[in-house]
N, C-alpha and C. Protein backbone atom coordinates (compact mmCIF):
# COMPACT_ATOMS: atom_id res chain seq x y z
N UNK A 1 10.60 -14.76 -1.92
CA UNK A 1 10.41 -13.38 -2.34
C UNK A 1 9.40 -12.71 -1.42
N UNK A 2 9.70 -11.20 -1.15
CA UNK A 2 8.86 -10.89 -0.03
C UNK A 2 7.20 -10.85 -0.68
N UNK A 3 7.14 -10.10 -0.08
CA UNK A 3 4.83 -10.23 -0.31
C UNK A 3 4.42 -8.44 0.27
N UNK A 4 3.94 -7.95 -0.67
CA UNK A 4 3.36 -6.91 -0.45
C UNK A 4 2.30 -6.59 -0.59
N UNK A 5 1.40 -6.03 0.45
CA UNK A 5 -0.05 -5.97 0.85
C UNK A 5 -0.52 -4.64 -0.34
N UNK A 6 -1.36 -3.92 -1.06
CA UNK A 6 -1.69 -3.06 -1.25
C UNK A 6 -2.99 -2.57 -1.03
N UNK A 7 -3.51 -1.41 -1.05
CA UNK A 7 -4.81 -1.40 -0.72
C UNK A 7 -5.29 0.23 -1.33
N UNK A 8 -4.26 0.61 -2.29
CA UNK A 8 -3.77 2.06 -2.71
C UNK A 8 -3.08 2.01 -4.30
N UNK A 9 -2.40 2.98 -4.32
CA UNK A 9 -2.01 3.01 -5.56
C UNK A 9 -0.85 1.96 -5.80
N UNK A 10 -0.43 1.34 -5.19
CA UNK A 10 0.37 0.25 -6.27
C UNK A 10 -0.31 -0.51 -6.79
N UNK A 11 -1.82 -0.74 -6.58
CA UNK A 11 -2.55 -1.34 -7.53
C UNK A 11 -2.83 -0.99 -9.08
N UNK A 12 -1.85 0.11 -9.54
CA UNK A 12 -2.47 1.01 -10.45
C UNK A 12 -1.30 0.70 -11.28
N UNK A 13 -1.68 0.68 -12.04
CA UNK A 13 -0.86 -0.23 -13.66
C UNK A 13 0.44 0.72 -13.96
N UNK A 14 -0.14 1.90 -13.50
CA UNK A 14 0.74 2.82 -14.20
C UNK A 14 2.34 3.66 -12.92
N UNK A 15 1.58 3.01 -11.72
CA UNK A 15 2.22 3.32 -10.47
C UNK A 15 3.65 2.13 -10.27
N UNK A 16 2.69 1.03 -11.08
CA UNK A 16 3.47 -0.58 -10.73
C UNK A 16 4.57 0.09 -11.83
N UNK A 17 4.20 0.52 -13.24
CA UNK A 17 5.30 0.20 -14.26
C UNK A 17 6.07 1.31 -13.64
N UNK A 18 5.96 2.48 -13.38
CA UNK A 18 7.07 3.63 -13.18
C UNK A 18 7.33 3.59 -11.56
N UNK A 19 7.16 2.63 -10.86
CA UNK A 19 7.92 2.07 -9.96
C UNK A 19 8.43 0.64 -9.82
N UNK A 20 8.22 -0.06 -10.59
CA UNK A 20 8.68 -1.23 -10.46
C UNK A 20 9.16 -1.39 -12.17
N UNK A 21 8.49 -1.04 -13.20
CA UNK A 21 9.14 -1.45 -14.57
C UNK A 21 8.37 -2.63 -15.35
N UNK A 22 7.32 -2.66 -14.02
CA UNK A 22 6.93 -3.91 -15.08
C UNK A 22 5.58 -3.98 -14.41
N UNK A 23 4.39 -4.49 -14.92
CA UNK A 23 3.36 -5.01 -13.88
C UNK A 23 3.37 -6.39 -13.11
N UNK A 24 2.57 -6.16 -11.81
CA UNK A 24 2.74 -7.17 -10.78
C UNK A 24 1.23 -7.61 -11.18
N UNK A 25 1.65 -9.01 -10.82
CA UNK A 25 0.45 -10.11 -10.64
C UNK A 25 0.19 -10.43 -9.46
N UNK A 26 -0.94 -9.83 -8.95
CA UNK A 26 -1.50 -10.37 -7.54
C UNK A 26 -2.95 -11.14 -7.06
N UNK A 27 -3.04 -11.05 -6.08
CA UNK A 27 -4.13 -11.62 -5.71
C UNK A 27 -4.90 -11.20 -4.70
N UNK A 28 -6.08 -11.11 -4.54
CA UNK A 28 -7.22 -10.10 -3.75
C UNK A 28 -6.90 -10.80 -2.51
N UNK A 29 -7.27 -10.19 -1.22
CA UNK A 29 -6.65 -10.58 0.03
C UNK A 29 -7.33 -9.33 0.74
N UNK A 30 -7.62 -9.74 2.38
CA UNK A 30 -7.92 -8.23 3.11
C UNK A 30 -6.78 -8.33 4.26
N UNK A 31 -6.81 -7.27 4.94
CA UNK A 31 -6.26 -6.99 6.14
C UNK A 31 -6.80 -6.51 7.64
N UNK A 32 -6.98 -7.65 7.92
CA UNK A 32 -7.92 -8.10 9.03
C UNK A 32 -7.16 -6.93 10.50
N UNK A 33 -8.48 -6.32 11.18
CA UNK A 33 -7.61 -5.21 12.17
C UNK A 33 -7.07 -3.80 11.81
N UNK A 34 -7.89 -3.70 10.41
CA UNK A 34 -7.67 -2.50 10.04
C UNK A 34 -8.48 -1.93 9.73
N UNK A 35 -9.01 -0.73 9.11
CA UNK A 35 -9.99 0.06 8.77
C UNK A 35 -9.39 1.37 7.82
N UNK A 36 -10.13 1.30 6.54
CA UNK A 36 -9.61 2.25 5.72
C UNK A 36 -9.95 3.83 6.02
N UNK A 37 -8.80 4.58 5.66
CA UNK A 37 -8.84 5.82 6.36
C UNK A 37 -7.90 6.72 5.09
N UNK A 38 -7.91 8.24 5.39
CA UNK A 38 -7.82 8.92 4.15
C UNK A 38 -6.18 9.72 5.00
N UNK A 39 -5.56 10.27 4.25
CA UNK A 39 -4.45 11.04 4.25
C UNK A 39 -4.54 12.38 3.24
N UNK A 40 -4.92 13.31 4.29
CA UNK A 40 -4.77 14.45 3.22
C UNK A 40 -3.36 14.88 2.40
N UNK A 41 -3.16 15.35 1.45
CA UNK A 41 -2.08 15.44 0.38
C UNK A 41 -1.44 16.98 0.61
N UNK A 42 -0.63 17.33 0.99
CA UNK A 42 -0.30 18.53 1.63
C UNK A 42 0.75 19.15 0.18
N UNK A 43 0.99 18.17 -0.73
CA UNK A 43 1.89 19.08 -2.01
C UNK A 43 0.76 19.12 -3.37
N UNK A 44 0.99 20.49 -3.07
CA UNK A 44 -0.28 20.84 -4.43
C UNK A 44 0.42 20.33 -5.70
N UNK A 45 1.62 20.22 -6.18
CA UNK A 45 1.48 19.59 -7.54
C UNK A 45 1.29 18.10 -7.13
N UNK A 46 1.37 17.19 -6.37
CA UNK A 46 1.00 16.01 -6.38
C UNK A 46 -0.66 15.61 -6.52
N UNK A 47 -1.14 16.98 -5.63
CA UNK A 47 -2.61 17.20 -6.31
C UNK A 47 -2.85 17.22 -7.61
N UNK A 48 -2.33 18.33 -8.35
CA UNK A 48 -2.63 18.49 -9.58
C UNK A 48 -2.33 17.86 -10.55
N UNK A 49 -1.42 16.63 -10.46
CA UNK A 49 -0.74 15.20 -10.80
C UNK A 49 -1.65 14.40 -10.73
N UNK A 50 -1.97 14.33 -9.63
CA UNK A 50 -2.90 12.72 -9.26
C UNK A 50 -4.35 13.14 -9.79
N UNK A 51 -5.00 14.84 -8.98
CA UNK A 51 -6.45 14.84 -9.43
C UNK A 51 -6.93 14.49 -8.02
N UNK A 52 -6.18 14.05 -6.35
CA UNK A 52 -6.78 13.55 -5.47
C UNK A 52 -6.20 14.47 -4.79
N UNK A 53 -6.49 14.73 -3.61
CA UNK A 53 -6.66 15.77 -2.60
C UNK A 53 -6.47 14.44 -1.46
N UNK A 54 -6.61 13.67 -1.34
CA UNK A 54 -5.98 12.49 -0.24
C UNK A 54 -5.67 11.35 -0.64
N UNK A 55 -4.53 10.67 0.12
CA UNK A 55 -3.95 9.76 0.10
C UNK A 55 -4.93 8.60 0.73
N UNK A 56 -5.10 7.27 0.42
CA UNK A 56 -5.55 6.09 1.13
C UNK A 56 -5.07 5.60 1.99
N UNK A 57 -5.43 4.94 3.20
CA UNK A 57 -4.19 4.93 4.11
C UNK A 57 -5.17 3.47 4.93
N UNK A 58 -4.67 2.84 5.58
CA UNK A 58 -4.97 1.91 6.68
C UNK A 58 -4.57 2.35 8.00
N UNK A 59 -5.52 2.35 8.47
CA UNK A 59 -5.56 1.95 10.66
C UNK A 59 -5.54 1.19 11.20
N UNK A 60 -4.66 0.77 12.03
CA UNK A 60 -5.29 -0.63 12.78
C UNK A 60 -6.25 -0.19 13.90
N UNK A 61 -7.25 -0.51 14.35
CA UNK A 61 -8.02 -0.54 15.06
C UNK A 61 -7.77 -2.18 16.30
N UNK A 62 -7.38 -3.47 15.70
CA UNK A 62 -7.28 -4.33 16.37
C UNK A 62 -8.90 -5.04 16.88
N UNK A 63 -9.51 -4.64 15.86
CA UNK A 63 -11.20 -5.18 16.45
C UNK A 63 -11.04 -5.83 15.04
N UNK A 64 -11.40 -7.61 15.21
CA UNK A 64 -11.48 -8.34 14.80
C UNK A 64 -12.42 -8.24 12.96
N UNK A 65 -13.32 -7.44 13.70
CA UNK A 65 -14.69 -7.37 11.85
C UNK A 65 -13.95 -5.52 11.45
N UNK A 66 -13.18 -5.44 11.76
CA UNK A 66 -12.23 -4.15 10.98
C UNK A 66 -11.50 -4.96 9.47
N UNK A 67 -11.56 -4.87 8.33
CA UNK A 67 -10.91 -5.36 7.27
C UNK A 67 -10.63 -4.24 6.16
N UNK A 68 -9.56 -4.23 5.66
CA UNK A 68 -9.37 -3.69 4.45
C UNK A 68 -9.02 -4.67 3.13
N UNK A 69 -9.43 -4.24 2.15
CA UNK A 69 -9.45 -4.74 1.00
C UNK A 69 -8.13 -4.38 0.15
N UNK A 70 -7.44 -5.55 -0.38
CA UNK A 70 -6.88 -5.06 -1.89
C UNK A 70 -5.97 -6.35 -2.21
N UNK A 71 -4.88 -6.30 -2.68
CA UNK A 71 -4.45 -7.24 -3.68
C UNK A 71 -2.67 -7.22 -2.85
N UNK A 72 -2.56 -8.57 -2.64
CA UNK A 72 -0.80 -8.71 -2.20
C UNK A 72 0.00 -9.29 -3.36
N UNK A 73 1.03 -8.93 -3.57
CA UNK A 73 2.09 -9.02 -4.72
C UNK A 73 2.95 -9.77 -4.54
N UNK A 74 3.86 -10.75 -5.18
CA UNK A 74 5.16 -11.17 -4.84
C UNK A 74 6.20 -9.93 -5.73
N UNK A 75 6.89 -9.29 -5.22
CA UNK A 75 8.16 -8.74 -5.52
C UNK A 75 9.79 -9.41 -4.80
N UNK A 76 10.47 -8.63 -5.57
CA UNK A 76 11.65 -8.88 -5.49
C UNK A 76 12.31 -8.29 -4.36
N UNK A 77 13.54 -8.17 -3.97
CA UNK A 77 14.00 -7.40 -2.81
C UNK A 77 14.24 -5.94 -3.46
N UNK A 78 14.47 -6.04 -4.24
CA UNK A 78 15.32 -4.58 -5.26
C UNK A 78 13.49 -3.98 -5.59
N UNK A 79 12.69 -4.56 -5.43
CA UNK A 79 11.09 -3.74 -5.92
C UNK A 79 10.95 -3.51 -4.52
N UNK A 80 10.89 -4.14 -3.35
CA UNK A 80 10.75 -4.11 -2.17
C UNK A 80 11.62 -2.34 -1.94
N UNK A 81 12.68 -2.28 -1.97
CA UNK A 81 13.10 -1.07 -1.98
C UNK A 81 12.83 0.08 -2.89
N UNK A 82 12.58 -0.62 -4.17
CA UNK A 82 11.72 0.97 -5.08
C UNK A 82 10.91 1.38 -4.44
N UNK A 83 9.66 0.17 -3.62
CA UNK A 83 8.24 0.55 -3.14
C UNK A 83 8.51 1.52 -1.73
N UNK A 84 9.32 0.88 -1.13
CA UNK A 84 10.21 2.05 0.20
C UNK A 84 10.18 3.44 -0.27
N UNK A 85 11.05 3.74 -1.58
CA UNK A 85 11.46 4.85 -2.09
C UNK A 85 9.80 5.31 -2.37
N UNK A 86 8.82 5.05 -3.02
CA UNK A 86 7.65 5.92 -3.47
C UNK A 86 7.09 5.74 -2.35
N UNK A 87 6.89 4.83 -1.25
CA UNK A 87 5.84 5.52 -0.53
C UNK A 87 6.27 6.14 0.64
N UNK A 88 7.40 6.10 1.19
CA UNK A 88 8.74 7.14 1.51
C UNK A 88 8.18 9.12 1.69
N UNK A 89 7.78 8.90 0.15
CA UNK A 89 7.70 10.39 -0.59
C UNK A 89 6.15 11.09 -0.11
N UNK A 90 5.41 9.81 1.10
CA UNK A 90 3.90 10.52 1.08
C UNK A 90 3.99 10.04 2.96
N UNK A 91 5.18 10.11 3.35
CA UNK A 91 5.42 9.68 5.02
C UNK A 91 4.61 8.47 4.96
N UNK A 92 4.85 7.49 4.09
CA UNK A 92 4.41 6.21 4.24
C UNK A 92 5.26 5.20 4.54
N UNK A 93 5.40 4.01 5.58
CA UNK A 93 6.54 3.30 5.89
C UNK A 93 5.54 1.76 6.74
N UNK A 94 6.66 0.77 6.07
CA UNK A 94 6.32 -0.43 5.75
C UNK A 94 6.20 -1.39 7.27
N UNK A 95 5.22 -2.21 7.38
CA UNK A 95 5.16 -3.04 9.01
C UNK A 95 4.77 -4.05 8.33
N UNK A 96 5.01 -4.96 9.03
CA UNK A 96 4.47 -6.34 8.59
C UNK A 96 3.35 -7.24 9.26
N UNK A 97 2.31 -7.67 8.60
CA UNK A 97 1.13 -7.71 8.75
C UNK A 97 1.13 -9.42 8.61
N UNK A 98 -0.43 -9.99 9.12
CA UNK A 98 -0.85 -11.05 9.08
C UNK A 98 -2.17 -10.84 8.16
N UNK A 99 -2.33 -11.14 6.89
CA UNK A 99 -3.50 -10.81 5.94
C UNK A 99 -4.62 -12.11 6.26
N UNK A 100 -5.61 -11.59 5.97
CA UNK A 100 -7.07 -12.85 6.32
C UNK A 100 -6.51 -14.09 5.57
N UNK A 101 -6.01 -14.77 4.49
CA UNK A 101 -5.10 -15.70 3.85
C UNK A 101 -4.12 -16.68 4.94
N UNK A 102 -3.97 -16.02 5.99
CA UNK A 102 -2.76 -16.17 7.00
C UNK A 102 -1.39 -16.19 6.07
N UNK A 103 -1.34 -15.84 5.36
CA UNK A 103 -0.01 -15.15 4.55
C UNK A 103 0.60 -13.89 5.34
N UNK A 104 1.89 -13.92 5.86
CA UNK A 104 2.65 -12.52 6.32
C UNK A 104 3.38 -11.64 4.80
N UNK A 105 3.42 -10.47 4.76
CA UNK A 105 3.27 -9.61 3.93
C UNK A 105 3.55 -8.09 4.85
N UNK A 106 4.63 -7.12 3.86
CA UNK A 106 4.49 -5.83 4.11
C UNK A 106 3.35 -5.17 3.70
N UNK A 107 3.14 -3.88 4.18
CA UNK A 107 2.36 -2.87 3.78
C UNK A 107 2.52 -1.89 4.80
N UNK A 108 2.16 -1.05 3.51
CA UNK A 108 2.89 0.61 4.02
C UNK A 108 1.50 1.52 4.82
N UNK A 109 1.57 1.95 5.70
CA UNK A 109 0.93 3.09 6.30
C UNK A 109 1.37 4.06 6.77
N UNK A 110 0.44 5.37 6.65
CA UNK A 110 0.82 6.54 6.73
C UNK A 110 1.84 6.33 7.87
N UNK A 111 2.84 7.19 8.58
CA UNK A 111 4.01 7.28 9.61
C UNK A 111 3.03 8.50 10.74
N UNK A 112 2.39 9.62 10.33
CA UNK A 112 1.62 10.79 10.84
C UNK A 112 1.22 10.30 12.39
């Protein structure tokens, strides 16, 4: 089953159930070569939805003490494609990463 990195809102109980249907069980993990960085939110009702004015986003930088923090998931192939579809909707799109764990895993960053 694939492995998905998060470091954003699929960590959020309520993001997992109304995109996936169910909650995911994961486990804390970073992403070594990256550095957390913000995405401004350019649709005002997604503002006025969320309450945030930017999106979370990862960089790679490629300098070794660069890490981001959050939690990787096992999903299914059919959640693998819901998660496509929502983060799709914020020009977010999926690469595949080497996490500090040495576990390989997707995760989505901004496309911009």
């Amino acid at each position: 089953m694939p492995l998905v990195f998060s470091y954003g809102s699929l960590q959020e109980e309520h993001v997992q159930l109304s995109t996936f249907g169910r909650l995911l069980r994961g486990e804390r993990d970073d992403l070594p070569e990256f550095e957390p960085s913000s995405v401004p939110i350019e649709d005002p009702q997604v503002v006025a939805a969320s309450g945030r004015t930017h999106h979370a986003n990862a960089t790679f930088t490629g300098r070794p003490d660069s890490r981001v923090s959050g939690t990787v998931f096992e999903v299914t192939d059919a959640e693998l494609a819901g998660a496509d579809a929502y983060e799709a909707a914020a020009s977010y799109r999926r690469r595949v990463v080497t996490l500090a764990s040495g576990r390989q895993a997707w995760v989505y960053v901004h496309a911009g």
